[in-house]
PDB file of N, CA and C in Angstrom:
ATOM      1  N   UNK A   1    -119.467 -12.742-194.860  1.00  0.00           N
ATOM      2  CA  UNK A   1    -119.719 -12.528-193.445  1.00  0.00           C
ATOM      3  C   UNK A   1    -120.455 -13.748-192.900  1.00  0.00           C
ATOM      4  N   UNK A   2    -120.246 -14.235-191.534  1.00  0.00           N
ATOM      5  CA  UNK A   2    -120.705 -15.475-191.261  1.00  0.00           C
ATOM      6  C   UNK A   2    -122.345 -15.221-190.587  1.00  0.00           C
ATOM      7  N   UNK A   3    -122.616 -15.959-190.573  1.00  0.00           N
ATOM      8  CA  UNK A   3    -124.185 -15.918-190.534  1.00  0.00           C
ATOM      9  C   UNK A   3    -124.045 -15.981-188.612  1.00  0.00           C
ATOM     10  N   UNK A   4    -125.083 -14.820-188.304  1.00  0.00           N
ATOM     11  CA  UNK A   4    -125.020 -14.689-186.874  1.00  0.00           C
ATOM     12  C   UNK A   4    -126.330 -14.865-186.112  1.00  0.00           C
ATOM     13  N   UNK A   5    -127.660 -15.450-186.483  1.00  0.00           N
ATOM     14  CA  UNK A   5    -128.811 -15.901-185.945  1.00  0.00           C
ATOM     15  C   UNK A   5    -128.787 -16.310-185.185  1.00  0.00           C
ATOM     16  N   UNK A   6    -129.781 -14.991-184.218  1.00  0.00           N
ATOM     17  CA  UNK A   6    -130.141 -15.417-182.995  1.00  0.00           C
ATOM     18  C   UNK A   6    -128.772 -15.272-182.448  1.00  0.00           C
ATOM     19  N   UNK A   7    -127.665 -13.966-182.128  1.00  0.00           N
ATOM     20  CA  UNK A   7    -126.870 -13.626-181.437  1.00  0.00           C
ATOM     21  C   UNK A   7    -127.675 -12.717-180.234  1.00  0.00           C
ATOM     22  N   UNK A   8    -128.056 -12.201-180.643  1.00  0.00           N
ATOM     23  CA  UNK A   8    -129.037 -10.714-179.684  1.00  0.00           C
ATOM     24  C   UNK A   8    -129.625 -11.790-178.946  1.00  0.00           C
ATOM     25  N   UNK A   9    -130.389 -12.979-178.933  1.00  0.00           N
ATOM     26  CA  UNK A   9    -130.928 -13.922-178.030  1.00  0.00           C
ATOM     27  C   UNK A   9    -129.783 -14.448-177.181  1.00  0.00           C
ATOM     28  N   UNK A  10    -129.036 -14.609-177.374  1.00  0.00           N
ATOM     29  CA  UNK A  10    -127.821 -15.314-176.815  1.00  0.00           C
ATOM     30  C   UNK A  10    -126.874 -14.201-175.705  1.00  0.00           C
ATOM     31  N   UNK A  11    -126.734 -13.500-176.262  1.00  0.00           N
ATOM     32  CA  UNK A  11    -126.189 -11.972-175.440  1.00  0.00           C
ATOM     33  C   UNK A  11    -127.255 -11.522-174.153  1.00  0.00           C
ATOM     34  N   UNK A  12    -128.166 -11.650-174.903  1.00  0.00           N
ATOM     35  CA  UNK A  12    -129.700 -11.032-173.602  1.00  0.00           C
ATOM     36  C   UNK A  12    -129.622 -12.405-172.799  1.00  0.00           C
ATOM     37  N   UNK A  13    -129.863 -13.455-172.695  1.00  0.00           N
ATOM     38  CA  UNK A  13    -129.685 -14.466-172.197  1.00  0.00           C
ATOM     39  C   UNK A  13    -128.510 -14.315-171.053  1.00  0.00           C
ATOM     40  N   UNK A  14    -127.239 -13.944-172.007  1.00  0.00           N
ATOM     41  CA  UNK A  14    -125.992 -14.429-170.810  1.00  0.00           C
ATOM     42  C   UNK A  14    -125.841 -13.137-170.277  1.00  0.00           C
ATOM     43  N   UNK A  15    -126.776 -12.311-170.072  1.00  0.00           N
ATOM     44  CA  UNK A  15    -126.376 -10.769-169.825  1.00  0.00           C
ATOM     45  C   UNK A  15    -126.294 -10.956-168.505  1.00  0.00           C
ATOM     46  N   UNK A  16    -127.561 -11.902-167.571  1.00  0.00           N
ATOM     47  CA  UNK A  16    -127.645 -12.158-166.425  1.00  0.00           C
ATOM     48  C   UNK A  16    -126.400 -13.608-165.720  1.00  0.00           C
ATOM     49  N   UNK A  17    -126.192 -12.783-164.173  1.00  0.00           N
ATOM     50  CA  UNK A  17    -124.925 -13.484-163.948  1.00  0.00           C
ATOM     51  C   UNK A  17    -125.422 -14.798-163.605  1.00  0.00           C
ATOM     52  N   UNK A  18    -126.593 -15.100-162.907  1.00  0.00           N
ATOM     53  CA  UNK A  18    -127.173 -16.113-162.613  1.00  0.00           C
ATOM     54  C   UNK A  18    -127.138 -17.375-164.037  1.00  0.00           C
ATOM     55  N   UNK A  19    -127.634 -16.485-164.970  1.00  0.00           N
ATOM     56  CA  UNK A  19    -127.409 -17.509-166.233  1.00  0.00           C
ATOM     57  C   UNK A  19    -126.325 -17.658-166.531  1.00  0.00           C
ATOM     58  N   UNK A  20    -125.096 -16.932-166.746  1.00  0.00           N
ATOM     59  CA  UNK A  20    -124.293 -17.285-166.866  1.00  0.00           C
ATOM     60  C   UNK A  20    -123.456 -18.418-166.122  1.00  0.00           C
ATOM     61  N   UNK A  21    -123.697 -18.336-164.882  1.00  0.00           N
ATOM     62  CA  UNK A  21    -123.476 -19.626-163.690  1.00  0.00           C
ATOM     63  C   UNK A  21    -123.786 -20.660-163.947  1.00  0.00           C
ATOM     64  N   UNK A  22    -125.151 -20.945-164.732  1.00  0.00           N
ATOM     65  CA  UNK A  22    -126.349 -21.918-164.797  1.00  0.00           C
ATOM     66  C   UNK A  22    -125.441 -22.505-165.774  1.00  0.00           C
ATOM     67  N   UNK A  23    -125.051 -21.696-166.996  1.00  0.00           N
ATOM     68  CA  UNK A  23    -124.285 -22.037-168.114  1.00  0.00           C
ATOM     69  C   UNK A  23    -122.936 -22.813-167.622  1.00  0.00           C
ATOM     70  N   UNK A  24    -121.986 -22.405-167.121  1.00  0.00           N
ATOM     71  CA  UNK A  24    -120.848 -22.437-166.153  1.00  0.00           C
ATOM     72  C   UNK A  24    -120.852 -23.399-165.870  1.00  0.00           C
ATOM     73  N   UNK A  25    -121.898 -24.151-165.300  1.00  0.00           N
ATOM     74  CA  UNK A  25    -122.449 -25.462-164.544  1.00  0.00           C
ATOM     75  C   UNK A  25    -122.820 -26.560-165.176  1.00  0.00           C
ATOM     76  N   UNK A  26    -123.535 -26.423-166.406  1.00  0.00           N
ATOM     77  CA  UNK A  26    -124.371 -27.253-167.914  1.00  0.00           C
ATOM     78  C   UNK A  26    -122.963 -27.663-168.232  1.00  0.00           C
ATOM     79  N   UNK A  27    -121.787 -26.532-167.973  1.00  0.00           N
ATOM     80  CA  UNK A  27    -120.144 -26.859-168.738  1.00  0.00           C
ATOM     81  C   UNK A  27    -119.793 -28.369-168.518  1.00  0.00           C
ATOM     82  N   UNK A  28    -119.853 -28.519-167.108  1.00  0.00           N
ATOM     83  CA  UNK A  28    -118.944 -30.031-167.003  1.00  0.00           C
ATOM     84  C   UNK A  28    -120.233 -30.814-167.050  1.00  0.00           C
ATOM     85  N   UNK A  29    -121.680 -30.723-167.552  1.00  0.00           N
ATOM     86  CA  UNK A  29    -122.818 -31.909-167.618  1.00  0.00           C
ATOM     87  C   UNK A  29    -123.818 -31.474-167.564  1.00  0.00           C
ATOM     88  N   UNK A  30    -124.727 -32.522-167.973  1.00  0.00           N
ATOM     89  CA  UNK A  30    -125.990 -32.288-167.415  1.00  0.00           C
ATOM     90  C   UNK A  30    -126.236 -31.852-166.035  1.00  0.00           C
ATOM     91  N   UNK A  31    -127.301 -31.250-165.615  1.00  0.00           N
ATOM     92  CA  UNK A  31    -127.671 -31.194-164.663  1.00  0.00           C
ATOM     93  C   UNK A  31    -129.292 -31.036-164.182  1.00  0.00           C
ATOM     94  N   UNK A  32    -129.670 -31.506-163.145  1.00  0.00           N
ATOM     95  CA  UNK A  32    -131.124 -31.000-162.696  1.00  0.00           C
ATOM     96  C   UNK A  32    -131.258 -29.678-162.129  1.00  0.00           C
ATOM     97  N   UNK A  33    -132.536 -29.268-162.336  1.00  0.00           N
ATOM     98  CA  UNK A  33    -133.143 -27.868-162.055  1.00  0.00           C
ATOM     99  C   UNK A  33    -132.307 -27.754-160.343  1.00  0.00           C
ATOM    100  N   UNK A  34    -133.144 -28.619-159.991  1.00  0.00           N
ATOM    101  CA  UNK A  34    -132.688 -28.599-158.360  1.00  0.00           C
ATOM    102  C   UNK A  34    -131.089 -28.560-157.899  1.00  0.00           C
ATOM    103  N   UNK A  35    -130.315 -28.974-158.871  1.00  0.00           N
ATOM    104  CA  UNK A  35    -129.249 -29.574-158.479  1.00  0.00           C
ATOM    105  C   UNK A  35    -128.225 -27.700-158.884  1.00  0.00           C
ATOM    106  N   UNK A  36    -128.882 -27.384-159.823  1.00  0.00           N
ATOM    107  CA  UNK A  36    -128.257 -26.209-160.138  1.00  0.00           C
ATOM    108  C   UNK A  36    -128.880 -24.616-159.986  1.00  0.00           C
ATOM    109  N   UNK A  37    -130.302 -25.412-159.220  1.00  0.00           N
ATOM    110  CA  UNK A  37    -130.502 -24.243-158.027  1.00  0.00           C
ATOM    111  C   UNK A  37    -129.816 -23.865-157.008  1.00  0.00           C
ATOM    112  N   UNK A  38    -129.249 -24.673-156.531  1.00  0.00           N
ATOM    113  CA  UNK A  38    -128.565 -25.090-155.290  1.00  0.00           C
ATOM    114  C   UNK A  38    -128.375 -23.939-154.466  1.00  0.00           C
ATOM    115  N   UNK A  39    -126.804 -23.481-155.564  1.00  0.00           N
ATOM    116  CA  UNK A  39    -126.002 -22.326-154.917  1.00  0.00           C
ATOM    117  C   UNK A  39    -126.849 -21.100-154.851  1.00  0.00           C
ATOM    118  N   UNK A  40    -127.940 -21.000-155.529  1.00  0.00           N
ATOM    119  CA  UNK A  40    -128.716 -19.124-155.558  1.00  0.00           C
ATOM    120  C   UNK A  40    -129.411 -19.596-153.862  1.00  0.00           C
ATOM    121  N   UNK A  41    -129.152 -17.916-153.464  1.00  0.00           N
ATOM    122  CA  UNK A  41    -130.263 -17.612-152.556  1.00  0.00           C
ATOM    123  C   UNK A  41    -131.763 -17.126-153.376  1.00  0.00           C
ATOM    124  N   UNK A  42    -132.438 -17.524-154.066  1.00  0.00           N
ATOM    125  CA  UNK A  42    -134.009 -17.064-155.089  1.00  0.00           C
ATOM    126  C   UNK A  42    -134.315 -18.383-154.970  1.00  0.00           C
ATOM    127  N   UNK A  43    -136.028 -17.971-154.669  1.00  0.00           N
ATOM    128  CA  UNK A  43    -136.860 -18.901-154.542  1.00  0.00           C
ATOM    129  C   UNK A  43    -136.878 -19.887-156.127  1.00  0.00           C
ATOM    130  N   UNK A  44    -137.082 -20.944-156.064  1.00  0.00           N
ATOM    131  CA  UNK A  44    -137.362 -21.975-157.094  1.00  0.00           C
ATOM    132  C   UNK A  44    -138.387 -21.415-158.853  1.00  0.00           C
ATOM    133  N   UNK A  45    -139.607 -20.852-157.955  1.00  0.00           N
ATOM    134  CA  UNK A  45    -139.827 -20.019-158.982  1.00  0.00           C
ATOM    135  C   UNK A  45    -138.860 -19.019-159.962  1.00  0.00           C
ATOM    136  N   UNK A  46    -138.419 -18.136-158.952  1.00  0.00           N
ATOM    137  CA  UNK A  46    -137.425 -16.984-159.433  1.00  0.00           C
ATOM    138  C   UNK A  46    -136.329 -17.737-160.548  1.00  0.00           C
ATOM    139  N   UNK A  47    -135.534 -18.886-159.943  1.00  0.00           N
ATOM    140  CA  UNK A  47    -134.618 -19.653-160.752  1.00  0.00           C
ATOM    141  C   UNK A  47    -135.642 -19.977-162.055  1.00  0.00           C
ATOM    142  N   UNK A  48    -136.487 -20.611-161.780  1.00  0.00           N
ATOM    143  CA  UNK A  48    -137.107 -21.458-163.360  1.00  0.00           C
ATOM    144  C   UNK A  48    -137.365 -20.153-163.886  1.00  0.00           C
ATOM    145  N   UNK A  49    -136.989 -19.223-164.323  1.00  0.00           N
ATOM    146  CA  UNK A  49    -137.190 -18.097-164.692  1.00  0.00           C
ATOM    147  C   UNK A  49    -136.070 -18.021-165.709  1.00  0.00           C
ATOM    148  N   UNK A  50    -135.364 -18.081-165.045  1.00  0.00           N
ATOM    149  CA  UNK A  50    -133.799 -18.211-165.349  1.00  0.00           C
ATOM    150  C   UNK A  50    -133.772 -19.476-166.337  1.00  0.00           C
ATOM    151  N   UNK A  51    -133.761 -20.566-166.052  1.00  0.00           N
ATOM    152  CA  UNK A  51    -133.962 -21.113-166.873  1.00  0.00           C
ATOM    153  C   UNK A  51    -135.225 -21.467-168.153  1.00  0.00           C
ATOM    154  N   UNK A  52    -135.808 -21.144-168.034  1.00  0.00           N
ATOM    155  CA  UNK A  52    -136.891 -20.631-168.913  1.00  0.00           C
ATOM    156  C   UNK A  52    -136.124 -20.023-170.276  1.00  0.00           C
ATOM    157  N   UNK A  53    -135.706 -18.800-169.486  1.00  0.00           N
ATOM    158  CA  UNK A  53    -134.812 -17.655-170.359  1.00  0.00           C
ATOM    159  C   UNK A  53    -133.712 -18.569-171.046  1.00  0.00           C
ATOM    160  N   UNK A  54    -133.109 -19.305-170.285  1.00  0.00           N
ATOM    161  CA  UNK A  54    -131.888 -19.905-171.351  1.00  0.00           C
ATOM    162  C   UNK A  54    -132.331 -21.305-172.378  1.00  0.00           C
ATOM    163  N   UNK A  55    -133.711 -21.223-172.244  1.00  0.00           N
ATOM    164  CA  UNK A  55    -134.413 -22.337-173.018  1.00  0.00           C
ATOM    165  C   UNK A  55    -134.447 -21.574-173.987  1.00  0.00           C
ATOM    166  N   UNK A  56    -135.145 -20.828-174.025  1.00  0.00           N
ATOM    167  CA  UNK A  56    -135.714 -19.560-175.209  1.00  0.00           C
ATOM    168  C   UNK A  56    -134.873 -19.168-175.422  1.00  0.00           C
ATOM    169  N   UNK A  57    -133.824 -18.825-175.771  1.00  0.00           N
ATOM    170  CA  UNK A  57    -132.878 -18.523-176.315  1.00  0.00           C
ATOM    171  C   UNK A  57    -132.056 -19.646-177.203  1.00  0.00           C
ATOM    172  N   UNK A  58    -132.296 -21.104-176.501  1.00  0.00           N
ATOM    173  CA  UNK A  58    -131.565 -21.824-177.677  1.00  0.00           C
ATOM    174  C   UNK A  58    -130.359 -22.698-176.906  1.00  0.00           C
ATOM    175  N   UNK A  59    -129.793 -21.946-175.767  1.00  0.00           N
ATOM    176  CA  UNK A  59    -128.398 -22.073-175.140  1.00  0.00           C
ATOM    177  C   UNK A  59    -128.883 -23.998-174.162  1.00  0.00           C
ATOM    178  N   UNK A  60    -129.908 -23.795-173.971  1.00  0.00           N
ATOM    179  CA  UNK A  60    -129.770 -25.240-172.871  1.00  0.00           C
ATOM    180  C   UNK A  60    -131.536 -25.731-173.717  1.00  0.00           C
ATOM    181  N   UNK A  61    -131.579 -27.013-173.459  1.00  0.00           N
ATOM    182  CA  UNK A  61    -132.829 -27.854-173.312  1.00  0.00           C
ATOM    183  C   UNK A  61    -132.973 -28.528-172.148  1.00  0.00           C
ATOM    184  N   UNK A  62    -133.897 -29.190-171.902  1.00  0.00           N
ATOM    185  CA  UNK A  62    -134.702 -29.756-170.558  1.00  0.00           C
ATOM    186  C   UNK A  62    -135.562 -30.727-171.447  1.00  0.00           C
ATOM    187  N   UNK A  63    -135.365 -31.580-170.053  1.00  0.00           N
ATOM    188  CA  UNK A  63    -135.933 -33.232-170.419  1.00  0.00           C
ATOM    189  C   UNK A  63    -136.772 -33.490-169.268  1.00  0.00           C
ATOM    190  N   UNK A  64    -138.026 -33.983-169.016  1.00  0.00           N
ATOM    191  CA  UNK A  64    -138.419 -34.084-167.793  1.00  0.00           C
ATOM    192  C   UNK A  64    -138.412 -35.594-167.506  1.00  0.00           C
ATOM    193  N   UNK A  65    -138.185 -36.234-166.317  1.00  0.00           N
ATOM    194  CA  UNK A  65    -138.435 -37.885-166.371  1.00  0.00           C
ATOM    195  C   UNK A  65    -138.975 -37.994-164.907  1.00  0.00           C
ATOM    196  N   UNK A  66    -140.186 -38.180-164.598  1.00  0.00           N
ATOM    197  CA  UNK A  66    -140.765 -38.355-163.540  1.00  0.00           C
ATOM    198  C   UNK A  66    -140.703 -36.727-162.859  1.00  0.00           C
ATOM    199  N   UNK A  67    -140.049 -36.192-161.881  1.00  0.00           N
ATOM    200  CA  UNK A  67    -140.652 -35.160-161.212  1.00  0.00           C
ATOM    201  C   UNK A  67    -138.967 -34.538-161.635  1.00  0.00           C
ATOM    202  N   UNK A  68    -138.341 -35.175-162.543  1.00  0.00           N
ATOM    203  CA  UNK A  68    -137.047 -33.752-162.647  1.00  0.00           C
ATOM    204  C   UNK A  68    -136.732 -33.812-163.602  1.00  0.00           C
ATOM    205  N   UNK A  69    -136.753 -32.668-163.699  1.00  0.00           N
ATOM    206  CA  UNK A  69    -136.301 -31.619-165.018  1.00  0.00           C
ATOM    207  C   UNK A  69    -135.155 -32.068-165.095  1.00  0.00           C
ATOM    208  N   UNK A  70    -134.324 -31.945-166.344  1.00  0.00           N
ATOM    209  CA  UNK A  70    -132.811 -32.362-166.425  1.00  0.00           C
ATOM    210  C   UNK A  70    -132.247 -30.924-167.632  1.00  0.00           C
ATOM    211  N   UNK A  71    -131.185 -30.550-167.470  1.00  0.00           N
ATOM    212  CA  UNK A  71    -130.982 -29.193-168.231  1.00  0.00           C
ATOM    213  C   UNK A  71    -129.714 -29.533-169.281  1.00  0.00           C
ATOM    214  N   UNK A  72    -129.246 -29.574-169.961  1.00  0.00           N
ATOM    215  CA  UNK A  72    -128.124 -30.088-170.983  1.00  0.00           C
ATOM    216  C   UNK A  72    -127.662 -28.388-171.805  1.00  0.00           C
ATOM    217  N   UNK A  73    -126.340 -28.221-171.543  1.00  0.00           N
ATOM    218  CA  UNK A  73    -126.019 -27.109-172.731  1.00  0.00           C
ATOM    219  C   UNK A  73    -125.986 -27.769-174.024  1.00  0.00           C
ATOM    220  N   UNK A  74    -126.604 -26.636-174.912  1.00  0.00           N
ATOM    221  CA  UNK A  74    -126.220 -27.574-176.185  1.00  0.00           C
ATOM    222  C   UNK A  74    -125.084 -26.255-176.539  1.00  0.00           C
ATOM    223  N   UNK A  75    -124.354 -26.435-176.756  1.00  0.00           N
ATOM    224  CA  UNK A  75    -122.479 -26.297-177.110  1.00  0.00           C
ATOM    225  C   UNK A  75    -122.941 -25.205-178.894  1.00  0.00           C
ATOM    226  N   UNK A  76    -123.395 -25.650-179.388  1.00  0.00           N
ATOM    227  CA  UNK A  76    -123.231 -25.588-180.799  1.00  0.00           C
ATOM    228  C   UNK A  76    -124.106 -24.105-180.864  1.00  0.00           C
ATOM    229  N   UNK A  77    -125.029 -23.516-179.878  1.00  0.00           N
ATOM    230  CA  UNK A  77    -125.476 -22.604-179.536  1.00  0.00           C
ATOM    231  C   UNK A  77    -124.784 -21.571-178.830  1.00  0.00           C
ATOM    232  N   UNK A  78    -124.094 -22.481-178.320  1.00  0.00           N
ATOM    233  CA  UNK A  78    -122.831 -21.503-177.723  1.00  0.00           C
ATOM    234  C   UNK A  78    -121.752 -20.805-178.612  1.00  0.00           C
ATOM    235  N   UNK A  79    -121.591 -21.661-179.540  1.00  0.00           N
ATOM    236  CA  UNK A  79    -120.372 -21.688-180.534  1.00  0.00           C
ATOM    237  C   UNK A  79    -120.918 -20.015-181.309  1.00  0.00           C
ATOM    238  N   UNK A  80    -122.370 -19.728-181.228  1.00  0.00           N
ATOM    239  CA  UNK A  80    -122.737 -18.752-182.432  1.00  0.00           C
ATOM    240  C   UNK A  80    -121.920 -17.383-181.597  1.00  0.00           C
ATOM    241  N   UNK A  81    -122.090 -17.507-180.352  1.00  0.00           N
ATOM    242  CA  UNK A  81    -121.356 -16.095-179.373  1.00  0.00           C
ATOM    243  C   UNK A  81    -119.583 -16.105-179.896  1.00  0.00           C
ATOM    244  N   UNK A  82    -119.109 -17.295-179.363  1.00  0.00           N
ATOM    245  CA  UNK A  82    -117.656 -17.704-179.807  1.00  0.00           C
ATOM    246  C   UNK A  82    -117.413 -17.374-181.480  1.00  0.00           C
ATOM    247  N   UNK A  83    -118.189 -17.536-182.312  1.00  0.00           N
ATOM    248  CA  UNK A  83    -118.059 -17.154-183.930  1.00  0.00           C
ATOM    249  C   UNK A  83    -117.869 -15.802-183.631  1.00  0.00           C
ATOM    250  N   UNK A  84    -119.079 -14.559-183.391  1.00  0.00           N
ATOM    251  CA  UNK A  84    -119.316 -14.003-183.557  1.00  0.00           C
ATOM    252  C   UNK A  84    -118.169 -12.837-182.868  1.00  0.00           C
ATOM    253  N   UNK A  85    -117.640 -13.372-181.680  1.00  0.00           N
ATOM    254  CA  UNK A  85    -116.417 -12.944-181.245  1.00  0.00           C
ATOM    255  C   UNK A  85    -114.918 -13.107-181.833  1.00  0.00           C
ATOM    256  N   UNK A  86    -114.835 -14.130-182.656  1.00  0.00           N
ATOM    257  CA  UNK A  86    -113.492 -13.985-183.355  1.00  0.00           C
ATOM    258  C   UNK A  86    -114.037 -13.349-184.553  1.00  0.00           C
ATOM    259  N   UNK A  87    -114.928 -13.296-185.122  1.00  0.00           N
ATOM    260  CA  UNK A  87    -115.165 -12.364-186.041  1.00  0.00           C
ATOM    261  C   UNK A  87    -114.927 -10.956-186.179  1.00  0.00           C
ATOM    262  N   UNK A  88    -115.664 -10.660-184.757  1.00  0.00           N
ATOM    263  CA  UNK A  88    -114.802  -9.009-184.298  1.00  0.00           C
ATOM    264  C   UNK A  88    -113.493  -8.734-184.093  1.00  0.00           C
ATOM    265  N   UNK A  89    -112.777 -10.169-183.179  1.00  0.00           N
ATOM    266  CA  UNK A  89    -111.742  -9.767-183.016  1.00  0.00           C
ATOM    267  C   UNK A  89    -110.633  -9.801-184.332  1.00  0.00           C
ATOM    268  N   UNK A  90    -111.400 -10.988-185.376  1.00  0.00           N
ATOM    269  CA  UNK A  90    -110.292 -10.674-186.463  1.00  0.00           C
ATOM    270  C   UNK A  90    -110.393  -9.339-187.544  1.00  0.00           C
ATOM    271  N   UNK A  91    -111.851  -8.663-187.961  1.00  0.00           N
ATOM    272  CA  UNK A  91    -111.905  -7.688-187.974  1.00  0.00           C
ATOM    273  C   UNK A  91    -110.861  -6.493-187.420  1.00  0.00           C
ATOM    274  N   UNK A  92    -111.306  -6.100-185.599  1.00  0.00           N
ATOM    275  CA  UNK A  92    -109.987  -5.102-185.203  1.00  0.00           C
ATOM    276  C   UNK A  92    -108.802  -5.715-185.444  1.00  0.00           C
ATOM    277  N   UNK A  93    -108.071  -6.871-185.624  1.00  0.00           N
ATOM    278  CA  UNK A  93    -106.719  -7.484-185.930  1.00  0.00           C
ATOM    279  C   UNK A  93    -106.632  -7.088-187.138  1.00  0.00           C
ATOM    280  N   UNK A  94    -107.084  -6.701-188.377  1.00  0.00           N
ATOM    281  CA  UNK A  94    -107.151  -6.135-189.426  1.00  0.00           C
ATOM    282  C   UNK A  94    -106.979  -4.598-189.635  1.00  0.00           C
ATOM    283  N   UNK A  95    -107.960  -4.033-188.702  1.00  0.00           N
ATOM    284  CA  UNK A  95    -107.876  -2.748-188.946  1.00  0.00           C
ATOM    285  C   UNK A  95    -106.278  -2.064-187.761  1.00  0.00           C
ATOM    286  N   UNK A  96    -106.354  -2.680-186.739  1.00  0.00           N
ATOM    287  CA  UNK A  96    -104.990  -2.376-186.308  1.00  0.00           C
ATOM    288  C   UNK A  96    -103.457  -2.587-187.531  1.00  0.00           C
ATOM    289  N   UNK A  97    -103.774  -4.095-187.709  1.00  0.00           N
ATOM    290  CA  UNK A  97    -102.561  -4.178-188.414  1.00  0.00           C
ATOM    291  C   UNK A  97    -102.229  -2.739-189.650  1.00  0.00           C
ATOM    292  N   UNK A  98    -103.627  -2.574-190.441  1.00  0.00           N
ATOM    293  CA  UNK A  98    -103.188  -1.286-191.121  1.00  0.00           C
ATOM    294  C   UNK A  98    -103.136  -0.328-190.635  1.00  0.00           C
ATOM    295  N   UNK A  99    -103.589   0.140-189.531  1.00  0.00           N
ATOM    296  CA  UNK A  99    -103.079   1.177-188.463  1.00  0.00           C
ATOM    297  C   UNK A  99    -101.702   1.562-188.690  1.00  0.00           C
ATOM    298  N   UNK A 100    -101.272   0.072-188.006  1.00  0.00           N
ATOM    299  CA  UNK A 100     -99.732  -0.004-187.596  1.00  0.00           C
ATOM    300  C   UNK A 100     -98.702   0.068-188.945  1.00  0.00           C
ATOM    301  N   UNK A 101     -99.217  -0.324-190.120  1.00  0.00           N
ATOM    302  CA  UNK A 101     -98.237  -0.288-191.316  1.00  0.00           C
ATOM    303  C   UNK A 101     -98.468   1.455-191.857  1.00  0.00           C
ATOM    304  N   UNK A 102     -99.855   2.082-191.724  1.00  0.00           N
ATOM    305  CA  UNK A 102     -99.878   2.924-192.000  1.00  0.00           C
ATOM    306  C   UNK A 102     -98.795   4.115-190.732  1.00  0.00           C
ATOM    307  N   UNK A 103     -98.536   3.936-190.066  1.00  0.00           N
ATOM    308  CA  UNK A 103     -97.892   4.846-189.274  1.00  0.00           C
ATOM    309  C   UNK A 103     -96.521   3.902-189.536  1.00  0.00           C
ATOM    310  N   UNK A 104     -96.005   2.789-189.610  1.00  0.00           N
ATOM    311  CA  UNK A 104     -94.265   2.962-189.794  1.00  0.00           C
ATOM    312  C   UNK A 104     -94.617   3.352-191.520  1.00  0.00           C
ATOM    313  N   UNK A 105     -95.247   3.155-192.179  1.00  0.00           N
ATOM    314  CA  UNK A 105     -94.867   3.855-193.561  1.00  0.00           C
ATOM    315  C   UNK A 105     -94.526   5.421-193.477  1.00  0.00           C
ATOM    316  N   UNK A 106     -95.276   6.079-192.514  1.00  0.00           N
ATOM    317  CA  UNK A 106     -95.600   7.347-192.877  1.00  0.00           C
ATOM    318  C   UNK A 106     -94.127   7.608-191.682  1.00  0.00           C
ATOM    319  N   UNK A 107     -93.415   6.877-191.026  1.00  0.00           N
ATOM    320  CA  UNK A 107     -92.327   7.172-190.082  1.00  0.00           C
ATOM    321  C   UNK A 107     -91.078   6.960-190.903  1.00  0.00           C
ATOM    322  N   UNK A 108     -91.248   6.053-192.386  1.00  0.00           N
ATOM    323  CA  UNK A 108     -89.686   5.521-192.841  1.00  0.00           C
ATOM    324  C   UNK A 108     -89.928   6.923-194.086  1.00  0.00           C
ATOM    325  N   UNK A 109     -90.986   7.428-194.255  1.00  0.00           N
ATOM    326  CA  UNK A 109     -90.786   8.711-195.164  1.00  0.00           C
ATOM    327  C   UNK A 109     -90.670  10.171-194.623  1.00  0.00           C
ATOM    328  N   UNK A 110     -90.332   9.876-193.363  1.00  0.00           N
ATOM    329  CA  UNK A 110     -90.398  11.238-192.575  1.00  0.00           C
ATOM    330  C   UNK A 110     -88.972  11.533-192.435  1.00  0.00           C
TER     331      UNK A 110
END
């Protein structure tokens, strides 16, 4: 079984849609706090909240250089959600497939 650390951090993290956006956004680059505040109507506080949360979790880092924050996905944190999802899905692809052999077996002896 593949090693899944720190999934439950990653799930609670993207549970919120705002983070997920934030994430969405880190997709095509870096970005600044400000720059990917933009689109929310929530005060600046409320956002660094948000990002806070996706620090602690692992999913983005922050760099500060003079008065801005800079936010970077790191990918490879991402990858543990993406594992952890073909894992399930090859799991049910397993248990269907014997599903499905178990019912034409039990149809070519009927």
């Amino acid at each position: 079984m593949a090693n899944h650390d720190g999934v439950n951090e990653v799930f609670l993290a993207l549970a919120d849609p705002t983070r997920r956006e934030v994430i969405r956004s880190l997709g095509r680059g870096p970005a600044s706090v400000g720059e990917l505040a933009r689109p929310f109507a929530i005060t600046l506080p409320s956002f660094l909240k948000h990002i806070r949360a996706l620090e602690e979790s692992g999913l983005i880092r922050t760099s500060k250089s003079g008065r801005v924050r800079t936010c970077t996905l790191d990918h490879d944190r991402l990858a543990v959600v993406g594992d952890w999802l073909d894992e399930q899905r090859r799991l049910w692809d397993e248990r269907t497939d014997r599903l499905e052999s178990l019912v034409t077996d039990l149809e070519e002896t009927v």
